[in-house]
C-alpha atoms as a PDB file:
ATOM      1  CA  UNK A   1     -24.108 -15.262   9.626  1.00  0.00           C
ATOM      2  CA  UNK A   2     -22.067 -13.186  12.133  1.00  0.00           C
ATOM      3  CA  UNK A   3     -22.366  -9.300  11.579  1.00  0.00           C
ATOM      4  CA  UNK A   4     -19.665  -7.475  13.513  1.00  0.00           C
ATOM      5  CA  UNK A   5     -19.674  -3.548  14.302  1.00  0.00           C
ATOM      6  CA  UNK A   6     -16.263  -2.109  14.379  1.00  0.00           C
ATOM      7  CA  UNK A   7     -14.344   0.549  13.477  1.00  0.00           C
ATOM      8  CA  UNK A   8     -11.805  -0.003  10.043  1.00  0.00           C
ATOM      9  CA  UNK A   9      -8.555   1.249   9.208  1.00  0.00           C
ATOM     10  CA  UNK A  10      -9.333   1.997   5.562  1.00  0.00           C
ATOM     11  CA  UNK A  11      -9.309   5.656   4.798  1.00  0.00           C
ATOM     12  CA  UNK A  12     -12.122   5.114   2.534  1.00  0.00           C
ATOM     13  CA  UNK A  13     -14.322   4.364   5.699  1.00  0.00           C
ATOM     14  CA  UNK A  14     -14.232   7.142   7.994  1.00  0.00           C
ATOM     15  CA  UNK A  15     -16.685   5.895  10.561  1.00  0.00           C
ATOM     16  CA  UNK A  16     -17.888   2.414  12.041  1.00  0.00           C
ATOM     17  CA  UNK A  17     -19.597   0.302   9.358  1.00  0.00           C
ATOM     18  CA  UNK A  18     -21.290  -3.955   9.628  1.00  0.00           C
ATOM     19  CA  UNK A  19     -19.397  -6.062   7.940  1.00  0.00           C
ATOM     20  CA  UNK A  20     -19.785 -10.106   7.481  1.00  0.00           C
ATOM     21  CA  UNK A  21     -17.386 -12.254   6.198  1.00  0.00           C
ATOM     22  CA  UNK A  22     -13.444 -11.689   6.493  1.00  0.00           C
ATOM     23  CA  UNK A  23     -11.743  -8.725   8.608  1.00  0.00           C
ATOM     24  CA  UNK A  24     -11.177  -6.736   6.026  1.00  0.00           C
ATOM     25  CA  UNK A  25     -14.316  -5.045   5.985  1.00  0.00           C
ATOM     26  CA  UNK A  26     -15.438  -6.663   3.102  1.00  0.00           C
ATOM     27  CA  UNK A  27     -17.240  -9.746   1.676  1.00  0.00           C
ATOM     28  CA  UNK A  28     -14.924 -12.604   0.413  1.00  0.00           C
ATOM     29  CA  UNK A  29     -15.120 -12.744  -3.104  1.00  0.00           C
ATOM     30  CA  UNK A  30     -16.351  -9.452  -3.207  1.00  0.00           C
ATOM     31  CA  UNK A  31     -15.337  -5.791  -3.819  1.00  0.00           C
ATOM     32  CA  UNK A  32     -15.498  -3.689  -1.260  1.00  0.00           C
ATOM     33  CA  UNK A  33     -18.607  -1.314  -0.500  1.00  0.00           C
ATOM     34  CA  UNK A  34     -18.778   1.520   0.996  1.00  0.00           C
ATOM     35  CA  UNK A  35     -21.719   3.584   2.634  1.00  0.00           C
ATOM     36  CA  UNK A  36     -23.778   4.917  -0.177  1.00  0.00           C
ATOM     37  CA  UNK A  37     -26.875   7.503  -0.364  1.00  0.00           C
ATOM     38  CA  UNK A  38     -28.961   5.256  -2.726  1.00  0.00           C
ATOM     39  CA  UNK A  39     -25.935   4.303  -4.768  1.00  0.00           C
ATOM     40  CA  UNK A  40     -23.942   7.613  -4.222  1.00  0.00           C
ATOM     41  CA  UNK A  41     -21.322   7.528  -2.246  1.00  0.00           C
ATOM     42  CA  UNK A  42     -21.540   8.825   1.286  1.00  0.00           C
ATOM     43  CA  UNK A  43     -19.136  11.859   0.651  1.00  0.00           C
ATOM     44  CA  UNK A  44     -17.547  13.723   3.713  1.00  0.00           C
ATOM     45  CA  UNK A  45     -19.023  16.986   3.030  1.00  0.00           C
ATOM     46  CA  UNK A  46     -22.760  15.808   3.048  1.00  0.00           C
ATOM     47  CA  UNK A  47     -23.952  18.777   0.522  1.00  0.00           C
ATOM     48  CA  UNK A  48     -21.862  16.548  -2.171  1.00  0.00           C
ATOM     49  CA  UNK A  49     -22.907  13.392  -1.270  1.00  0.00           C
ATOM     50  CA  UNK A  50     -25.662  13.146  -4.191  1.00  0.00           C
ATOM     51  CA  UNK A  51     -24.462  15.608  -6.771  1.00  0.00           C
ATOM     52  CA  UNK A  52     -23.411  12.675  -9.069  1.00  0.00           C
ATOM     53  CA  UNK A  53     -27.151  11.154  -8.618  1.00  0.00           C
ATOM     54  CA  UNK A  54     -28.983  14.449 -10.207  1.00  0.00           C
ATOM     55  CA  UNK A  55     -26.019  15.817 -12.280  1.00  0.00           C
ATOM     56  CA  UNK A  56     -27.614  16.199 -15.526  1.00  0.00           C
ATOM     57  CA  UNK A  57     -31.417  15.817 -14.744  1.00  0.00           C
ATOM     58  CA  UNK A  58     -33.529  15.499 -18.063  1.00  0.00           C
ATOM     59  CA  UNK A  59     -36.247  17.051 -16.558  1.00  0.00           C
ATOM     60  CA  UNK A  60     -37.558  18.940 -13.579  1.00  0.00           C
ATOM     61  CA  UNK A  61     -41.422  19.663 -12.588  1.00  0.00           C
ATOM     62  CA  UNK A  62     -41.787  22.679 -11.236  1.00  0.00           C
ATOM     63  CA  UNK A  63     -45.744  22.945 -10.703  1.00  0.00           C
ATOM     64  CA  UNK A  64     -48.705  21.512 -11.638  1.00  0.00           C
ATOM     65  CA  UNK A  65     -52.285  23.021 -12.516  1.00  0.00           C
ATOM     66  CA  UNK A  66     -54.393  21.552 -10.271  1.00  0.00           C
ATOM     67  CA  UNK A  67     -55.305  22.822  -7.495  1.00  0.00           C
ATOM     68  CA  UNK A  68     -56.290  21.571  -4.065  1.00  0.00           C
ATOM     69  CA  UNK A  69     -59.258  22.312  -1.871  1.00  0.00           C
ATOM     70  CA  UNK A  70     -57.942  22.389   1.452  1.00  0.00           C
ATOM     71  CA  UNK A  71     -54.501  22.759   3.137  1.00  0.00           C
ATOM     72  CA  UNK A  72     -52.027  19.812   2.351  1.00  0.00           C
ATOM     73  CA  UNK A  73     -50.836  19.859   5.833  1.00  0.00           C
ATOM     74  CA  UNK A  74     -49.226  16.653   6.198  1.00  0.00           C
ATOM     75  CA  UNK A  75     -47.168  17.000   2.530  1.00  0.00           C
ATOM     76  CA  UNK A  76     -46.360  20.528   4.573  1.00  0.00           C
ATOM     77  CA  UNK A  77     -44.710  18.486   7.238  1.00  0.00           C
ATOM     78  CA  UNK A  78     -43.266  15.445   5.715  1.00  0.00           C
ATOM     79  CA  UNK A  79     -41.215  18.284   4.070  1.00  0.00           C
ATOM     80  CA  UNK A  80     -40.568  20.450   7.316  1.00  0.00           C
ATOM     81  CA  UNK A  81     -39.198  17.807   9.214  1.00  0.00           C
ATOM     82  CA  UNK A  82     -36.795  16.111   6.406  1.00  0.00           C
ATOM     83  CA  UNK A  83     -35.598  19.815   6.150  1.00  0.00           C
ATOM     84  CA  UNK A  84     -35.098  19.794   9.975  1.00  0.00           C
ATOM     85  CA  UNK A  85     -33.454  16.567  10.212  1.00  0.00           C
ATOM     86  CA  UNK A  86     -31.626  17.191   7.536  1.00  0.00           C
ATOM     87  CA  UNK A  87     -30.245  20.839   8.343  1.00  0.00           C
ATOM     88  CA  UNK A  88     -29.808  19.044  12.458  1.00  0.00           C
ATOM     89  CA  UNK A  89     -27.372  16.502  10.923  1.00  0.00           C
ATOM     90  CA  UNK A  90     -25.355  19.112   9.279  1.00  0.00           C
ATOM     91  CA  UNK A  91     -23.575  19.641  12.393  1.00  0.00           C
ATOM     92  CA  UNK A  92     -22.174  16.151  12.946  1.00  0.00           C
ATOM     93  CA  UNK A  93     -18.831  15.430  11.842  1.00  0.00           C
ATOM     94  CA  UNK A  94     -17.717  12.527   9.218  1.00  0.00           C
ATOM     95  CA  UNK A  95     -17.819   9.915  12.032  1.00  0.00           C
ATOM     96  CA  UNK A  96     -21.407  10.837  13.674  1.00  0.00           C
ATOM     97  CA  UNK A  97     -22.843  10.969   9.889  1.00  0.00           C
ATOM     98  CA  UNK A  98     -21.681   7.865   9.668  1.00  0.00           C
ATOM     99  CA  UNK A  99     -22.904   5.684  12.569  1.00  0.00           C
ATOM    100  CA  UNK A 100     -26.246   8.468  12.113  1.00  0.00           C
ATOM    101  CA  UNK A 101     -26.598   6.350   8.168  1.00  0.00           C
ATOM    102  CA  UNK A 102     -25.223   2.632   9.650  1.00  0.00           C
ATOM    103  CA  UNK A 103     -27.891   2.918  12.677  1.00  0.00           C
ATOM    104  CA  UNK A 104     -31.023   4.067  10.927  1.00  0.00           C
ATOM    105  CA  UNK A 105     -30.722   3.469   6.870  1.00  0.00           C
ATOM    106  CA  UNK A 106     -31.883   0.545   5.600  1.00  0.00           C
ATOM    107  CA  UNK A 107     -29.155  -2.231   5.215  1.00  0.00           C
ATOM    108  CA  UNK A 108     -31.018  -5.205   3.112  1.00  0.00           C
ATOM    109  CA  UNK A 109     -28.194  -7.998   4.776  1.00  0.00           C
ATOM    110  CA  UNK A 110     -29.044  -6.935   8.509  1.00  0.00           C
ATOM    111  CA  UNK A 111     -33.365  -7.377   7.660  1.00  0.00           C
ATOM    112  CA  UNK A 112     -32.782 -10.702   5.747  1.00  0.00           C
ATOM    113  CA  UNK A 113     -29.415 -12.375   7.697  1.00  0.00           C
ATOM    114  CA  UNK A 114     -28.683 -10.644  10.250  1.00  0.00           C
ATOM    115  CA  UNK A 115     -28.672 -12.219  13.937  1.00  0.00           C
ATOM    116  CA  UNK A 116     -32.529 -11.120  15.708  1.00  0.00           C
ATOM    117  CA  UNK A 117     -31.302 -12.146  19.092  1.00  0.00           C
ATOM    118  CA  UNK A 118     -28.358  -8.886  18.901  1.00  0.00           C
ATOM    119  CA  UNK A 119     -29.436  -5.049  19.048  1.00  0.00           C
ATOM    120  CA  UNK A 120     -28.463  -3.371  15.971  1.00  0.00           C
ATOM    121  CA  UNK A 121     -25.575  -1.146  18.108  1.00  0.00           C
ATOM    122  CA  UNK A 122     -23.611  -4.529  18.386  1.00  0.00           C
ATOM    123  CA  UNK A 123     -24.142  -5.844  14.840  1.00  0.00           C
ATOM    124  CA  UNK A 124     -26.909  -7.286  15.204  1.00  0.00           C
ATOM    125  CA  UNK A 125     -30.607  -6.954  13.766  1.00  0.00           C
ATOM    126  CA  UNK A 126     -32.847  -6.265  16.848  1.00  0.00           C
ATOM    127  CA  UNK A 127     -34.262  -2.738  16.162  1.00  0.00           C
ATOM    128  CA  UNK A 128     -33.815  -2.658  12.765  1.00  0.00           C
ATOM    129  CA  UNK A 129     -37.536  -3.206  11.566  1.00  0.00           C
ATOM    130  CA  UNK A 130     -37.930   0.667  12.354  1.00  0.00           C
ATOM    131  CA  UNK A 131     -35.115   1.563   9.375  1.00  0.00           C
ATOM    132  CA  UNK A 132     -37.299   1.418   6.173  1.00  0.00           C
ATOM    133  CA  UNK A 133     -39.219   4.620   8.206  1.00  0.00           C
ATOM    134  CA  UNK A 134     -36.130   6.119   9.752  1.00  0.00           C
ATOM    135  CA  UNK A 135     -34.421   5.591   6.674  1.00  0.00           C
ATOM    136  CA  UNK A 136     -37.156   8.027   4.562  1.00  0.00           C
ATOM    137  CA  UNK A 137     -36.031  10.873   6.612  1.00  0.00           C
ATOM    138  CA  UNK A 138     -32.176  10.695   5.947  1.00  0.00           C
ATOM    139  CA  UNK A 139     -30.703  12.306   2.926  1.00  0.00           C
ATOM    140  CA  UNK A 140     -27.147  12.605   2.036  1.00  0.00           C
ATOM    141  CA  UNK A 141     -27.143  16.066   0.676  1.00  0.00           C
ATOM    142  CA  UNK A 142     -28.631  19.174  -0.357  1.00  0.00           C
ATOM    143  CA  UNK A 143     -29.583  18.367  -4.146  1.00  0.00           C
ATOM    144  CA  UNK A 144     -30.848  15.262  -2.812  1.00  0.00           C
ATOM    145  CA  UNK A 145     -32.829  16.547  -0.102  1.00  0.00           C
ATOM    146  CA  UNK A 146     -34.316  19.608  -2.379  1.00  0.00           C
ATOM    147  CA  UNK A 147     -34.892  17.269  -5.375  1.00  0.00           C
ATOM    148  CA  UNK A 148     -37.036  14.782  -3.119  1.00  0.00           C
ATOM    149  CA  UNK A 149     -38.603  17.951  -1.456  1.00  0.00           C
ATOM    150  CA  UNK A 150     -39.638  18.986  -4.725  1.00  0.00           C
ATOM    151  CA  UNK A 151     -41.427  16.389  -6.473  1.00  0.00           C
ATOM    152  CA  UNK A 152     -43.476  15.949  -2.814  1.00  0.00           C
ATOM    153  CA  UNK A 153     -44.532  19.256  -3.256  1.00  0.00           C
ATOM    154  CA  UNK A 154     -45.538  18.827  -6.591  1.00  0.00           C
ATOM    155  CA  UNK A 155     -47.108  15.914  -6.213  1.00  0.00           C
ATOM    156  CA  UNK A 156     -47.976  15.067  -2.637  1.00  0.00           C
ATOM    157  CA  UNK A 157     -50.921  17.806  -2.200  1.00  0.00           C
ATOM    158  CA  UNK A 158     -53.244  16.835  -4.650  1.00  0.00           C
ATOM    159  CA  UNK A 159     -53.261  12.943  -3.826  1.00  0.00           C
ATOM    160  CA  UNK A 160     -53.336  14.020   0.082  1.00  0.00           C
ATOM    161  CA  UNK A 161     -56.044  15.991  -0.921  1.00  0.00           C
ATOM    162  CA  UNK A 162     -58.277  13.190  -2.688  1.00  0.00           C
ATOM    163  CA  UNK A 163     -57.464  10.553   0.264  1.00  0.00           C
ATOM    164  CA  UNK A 164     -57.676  12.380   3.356  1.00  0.00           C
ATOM    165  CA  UNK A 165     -54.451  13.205   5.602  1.00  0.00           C
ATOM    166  CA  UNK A 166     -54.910   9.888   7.953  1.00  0.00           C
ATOM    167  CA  UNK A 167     -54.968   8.049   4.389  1.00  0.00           C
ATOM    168  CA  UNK A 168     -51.859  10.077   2.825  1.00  0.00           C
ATOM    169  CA  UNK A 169     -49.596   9.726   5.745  1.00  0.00           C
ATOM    170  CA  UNK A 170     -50.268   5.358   5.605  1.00  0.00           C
ATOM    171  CA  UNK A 171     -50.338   5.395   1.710  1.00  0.00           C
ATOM    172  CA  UNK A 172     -47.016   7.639   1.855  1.00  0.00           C
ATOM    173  CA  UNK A 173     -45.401   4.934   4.554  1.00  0.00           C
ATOM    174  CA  UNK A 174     -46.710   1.898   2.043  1.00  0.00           C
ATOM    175  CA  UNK A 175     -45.049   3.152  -0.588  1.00  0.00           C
ATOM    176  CA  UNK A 176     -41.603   3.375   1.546  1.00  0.00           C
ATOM    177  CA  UNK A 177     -42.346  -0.293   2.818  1.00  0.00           C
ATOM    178  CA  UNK A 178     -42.599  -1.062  -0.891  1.00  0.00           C
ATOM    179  CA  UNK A 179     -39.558   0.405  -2.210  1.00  0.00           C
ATOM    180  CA  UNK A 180     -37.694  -1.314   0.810  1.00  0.00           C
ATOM    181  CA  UNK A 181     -38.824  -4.702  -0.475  1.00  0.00           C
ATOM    182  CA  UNK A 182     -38.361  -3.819  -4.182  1.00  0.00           C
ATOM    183  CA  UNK A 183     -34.352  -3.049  -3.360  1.00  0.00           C
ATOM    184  CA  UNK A 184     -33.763  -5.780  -1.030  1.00  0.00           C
ATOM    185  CA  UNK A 185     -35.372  -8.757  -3.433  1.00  0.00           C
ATOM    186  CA  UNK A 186     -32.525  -7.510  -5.745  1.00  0.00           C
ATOM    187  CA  UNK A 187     -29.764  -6.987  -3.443  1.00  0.00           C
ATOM    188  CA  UNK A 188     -30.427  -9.057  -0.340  1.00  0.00           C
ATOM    189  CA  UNK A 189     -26.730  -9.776   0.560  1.00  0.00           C
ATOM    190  CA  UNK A 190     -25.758  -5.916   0.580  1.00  0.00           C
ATOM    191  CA  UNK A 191     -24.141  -4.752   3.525  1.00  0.00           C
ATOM    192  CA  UNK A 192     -24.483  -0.575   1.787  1.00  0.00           C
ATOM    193  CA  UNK A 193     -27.090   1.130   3.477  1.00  0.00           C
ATOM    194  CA  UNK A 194     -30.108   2.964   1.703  1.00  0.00           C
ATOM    195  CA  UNK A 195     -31.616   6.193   3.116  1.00  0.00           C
ATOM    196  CA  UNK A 196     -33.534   8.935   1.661  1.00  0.00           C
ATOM    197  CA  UNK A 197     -37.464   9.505   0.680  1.00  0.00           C
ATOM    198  CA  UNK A 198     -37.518   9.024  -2.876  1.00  0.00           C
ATOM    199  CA  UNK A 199     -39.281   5.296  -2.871  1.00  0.00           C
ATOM    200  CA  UNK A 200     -42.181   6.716  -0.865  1.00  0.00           C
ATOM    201  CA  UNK A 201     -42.558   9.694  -3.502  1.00  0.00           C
ATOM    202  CA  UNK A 202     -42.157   7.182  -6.291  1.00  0.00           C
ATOM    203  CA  UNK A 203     -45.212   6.156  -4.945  1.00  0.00           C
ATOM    204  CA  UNK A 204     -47.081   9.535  -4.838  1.00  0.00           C
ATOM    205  CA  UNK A 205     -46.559   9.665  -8.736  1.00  0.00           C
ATOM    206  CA  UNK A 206     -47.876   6.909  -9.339  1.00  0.00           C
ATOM    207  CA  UNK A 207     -51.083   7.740  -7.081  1.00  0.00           C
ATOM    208  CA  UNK A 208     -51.077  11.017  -8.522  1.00  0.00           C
ATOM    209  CA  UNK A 209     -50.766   9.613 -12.375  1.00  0.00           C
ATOM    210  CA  UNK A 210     -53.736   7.551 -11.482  1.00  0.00           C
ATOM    211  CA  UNK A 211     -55.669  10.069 -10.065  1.00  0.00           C
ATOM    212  CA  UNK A 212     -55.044  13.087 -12.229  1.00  0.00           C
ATOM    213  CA  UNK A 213     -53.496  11.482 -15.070  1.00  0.00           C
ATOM    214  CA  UNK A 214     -54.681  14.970 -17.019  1.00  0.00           C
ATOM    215  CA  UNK A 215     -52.857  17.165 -15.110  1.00  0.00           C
ATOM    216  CA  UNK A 216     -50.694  19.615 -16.555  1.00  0.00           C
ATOM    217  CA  UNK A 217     -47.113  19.644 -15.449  1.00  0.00           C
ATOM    218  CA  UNK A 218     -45.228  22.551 -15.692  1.00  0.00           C
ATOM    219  CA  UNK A 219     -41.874  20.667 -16.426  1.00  0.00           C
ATOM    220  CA  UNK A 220     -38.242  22.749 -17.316  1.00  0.00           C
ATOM    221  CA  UNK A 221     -36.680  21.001 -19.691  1.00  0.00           C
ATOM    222  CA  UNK A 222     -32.636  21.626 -20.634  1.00  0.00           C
ATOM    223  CA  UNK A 223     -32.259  21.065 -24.528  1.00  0.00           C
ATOM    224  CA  UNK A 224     -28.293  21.873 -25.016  1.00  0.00           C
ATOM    225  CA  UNK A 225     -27.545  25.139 -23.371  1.00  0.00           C
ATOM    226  CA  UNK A 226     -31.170  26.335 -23.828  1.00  0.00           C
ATOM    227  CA  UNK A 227     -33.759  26.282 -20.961  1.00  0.00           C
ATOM    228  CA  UNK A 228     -37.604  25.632 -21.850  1.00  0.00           C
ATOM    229  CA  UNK A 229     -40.755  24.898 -19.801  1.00  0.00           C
ATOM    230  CA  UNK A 230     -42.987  23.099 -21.370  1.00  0.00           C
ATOM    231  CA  UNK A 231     -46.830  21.502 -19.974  1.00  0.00           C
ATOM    232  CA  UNK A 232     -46.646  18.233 -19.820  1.00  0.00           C
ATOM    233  CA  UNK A 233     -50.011  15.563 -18.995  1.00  0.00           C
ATOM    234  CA  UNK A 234     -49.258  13.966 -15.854  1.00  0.00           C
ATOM    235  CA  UNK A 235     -49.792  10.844 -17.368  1.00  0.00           C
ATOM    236  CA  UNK A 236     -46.879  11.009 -20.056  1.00  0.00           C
ATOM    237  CA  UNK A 237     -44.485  12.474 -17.772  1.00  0.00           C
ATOM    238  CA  UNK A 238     -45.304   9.986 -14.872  1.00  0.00           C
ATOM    239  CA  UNK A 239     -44.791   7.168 -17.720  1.00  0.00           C
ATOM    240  CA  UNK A 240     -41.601   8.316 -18.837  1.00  0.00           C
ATOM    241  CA  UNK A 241     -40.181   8.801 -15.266  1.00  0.00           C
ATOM    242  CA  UNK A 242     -40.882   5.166 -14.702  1.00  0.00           C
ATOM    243  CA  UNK A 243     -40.032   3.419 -17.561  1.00  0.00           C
ATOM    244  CA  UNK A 244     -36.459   5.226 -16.994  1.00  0.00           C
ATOM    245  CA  UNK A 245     -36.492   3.510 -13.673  1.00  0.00           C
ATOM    246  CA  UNK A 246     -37.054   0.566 -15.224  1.00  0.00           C
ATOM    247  CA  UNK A 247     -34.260   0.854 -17.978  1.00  0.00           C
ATOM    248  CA  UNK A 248     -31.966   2.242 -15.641  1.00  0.00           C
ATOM    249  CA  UNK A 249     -32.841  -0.420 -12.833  1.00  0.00           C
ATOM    250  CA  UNK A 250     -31.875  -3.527 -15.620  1.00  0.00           C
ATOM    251  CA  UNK A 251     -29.200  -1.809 -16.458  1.00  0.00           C
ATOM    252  CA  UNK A 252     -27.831  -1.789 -12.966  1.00  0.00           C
ATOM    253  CA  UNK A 253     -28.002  -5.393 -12.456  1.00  0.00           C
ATOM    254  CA  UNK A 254     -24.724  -6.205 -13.619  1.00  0.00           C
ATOM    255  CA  UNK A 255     -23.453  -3.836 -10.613  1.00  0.00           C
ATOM    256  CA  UNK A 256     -25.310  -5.350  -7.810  1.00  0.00           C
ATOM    257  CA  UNK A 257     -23.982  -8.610  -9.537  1.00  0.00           C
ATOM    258  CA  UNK A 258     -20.371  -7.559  -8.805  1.00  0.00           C
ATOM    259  CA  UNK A 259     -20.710  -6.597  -5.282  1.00  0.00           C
ATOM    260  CA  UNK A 260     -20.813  -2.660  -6.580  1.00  0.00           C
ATOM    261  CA  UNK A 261     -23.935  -0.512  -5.920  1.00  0.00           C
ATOM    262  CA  UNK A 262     -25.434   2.449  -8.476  1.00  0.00           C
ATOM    263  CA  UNK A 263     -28.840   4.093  -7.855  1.00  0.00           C
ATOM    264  CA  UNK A 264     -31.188   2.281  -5.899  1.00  0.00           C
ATOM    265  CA  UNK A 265     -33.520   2.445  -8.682  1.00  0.00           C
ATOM    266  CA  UNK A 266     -35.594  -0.580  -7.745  1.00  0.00           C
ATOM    267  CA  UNK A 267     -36.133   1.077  -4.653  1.00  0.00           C
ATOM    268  CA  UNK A 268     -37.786   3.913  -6.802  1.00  0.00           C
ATOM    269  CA  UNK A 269     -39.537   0.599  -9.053  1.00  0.00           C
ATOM    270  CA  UNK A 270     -40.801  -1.056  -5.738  1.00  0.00           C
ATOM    271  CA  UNK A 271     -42.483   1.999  -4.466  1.00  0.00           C
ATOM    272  CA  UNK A 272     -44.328   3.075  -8.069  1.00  0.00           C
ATOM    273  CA  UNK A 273     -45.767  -0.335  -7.637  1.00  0.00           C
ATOM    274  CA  UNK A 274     -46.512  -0.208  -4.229  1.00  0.00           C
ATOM    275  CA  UNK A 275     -48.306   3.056  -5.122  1.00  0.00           C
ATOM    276  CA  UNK A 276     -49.935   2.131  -8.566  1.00  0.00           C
ATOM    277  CA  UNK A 277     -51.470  -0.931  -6.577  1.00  0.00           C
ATOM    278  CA  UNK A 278     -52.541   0.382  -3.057  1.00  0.00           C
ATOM    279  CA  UNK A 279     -54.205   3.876  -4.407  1.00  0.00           C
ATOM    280  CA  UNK A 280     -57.722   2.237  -5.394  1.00  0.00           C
ATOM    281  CA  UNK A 281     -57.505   0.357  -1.774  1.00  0.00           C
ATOM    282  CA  UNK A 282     -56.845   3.843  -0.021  1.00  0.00           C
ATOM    283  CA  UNK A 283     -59.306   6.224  -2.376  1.00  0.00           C
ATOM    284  CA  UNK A 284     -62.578   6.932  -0.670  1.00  0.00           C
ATOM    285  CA  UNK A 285     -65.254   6.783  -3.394  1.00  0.00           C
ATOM    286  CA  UNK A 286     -66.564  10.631  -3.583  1.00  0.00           C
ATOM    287  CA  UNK A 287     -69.563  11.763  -2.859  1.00  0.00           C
ATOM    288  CA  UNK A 288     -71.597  13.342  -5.697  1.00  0.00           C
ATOM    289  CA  UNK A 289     -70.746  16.840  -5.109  1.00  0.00           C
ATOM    290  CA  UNK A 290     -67.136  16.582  -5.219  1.00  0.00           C
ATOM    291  CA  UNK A 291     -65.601  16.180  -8.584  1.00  0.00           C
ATOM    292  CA  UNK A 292     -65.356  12.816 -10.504  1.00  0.00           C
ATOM    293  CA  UNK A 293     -61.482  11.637 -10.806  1.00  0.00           C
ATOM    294  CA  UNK A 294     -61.788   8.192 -12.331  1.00  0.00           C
ATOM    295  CA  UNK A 295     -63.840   7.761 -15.741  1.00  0.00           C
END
């Protein structure tokens, strides 16, 4: 399969996108796609490109109780540098966002068809085994960014602080090699790129619900015009969060079926497994002094 970088006349498609199949920019047979943030579409102002994703959120953690023994440095600066990349690629214009999402987001039909013997900058798929970790560090907007940002914080520091900051960092990149593979077994053929770092943090929660399934979560929760925060057990509100995922993943097979893209909320699925599975492999047994985490 032949994948072709140029630059289309649609209006809809500001900036130079792969396409395979007929000139039209789109797959025979199927509608046409354009570049999405995880489903959303990649809007021209890039503060709006995710609004639609976290409209009306059911529920937001704000903290937990549990604290942490040492510094969480590396949860410090996963989050400093996706706000620096992120407030750097503010200054590009529609076109540069665009080629900035096409070069390094993930696009599943480049890693499973796409020609190996071509660099990625002519269509092709040589270089593009380093976009499921370039991809973690591009978000399309400001609630997406500061959404992501948030559940790392809440989340990231205790489980960095049970395995160790060498151990974090390689469980954190897992869990984004994970959600890769959990997107692209469902929607191999897509040409719509994926960026952003939720998959990897889908993977912290599921560490962290494993860990300190006990933890209380102090969670807001919007009930009609009314605003409540309520303490929630990490376990229950970890549960919850994924079986959504799960619901909302089925229900978005029907749109991959028809060439259309939602959510990537198997991307979110792929890395809670990744996590849920990997965390025993990458917890150090503790010594007897430090507190006991599994019964």
């Amino acid at each position: 399969m032949k994948h072709v970088l140029h630059r289309p006349r649609h209006s809809d498609l500001p900036g130079p996108v792969l396409v395979s199949g007929n000139a039209a920019g789109q797959r025979a047979g199927r509608p046409q796609q354009m570049t999405r943030i995880h489903g959303c579409p990649l809007a021209r102002d890039p503060a709006s490109a995710s609004a639609t994703r976290y409209r009306n959120p059911i529920v937001i953690p704000i903290r937990d109780h549990n604290h942490t023994r040492r510094t969480p440095v590396i949860t410090w600066g996963l989050i400093v540098i996706n706000v620096l990349i992120f407030v750097g690629s503010m200054r590009f214009g529609p076109l540069e966002a665009e080629a900035l999402v096409m070069r390094y987001g993930v696009i599943p039909d480049v890693l499973v068809n796409g020609n190996w013997g071509l660099p990625r900058s002519e269509g092709g798929a040589f270089g593009s085994l380093v976009t499921p970790f370039t991809s973690m560090f591009l978000h399309g907007g400001l609630l997406h960014l500061g959404f992501n940002m948030l559940f790392l914080h809440v989340f990231g520091d205790n489980v960095e602080d049970v395995l160790g900051r060498g151990r974090f960092l390689l469980f954190y990149g897992v869990c984004g090699l994970g959600a890769v593979a959990g997107q692209v077994l469902v929607d191999r053929n897509s040409m719509v790129p994926m960026i952003g770092a939720s998959g990897a943090i889908s993977g912290i929660l599921a560490g962290y619900m494993v860990l300190f399934p006990h933890a209380r979560i102090v969670t807001l929760v919007p009930i009609f015009i009314f605003i409540r925060f309520m303490e929630i057990p990490a376990g229950i509100f970890i549960a919850l969060w994924f079986i959504l995922q799960l619901v909302l993943g089925y229900l978005s097979l029907g749109i991959i079926a028809e060439g259309g893209s939602g959510v990537a909320w198997f991307a979110h699925i792929g890395g809670f497994l990744a996590g849920l599975v990997c965390i025993r492999w990458f917890y150090r047994k503790p010594k007897a002094s430090r507190r006991r985490l599994f019964p």
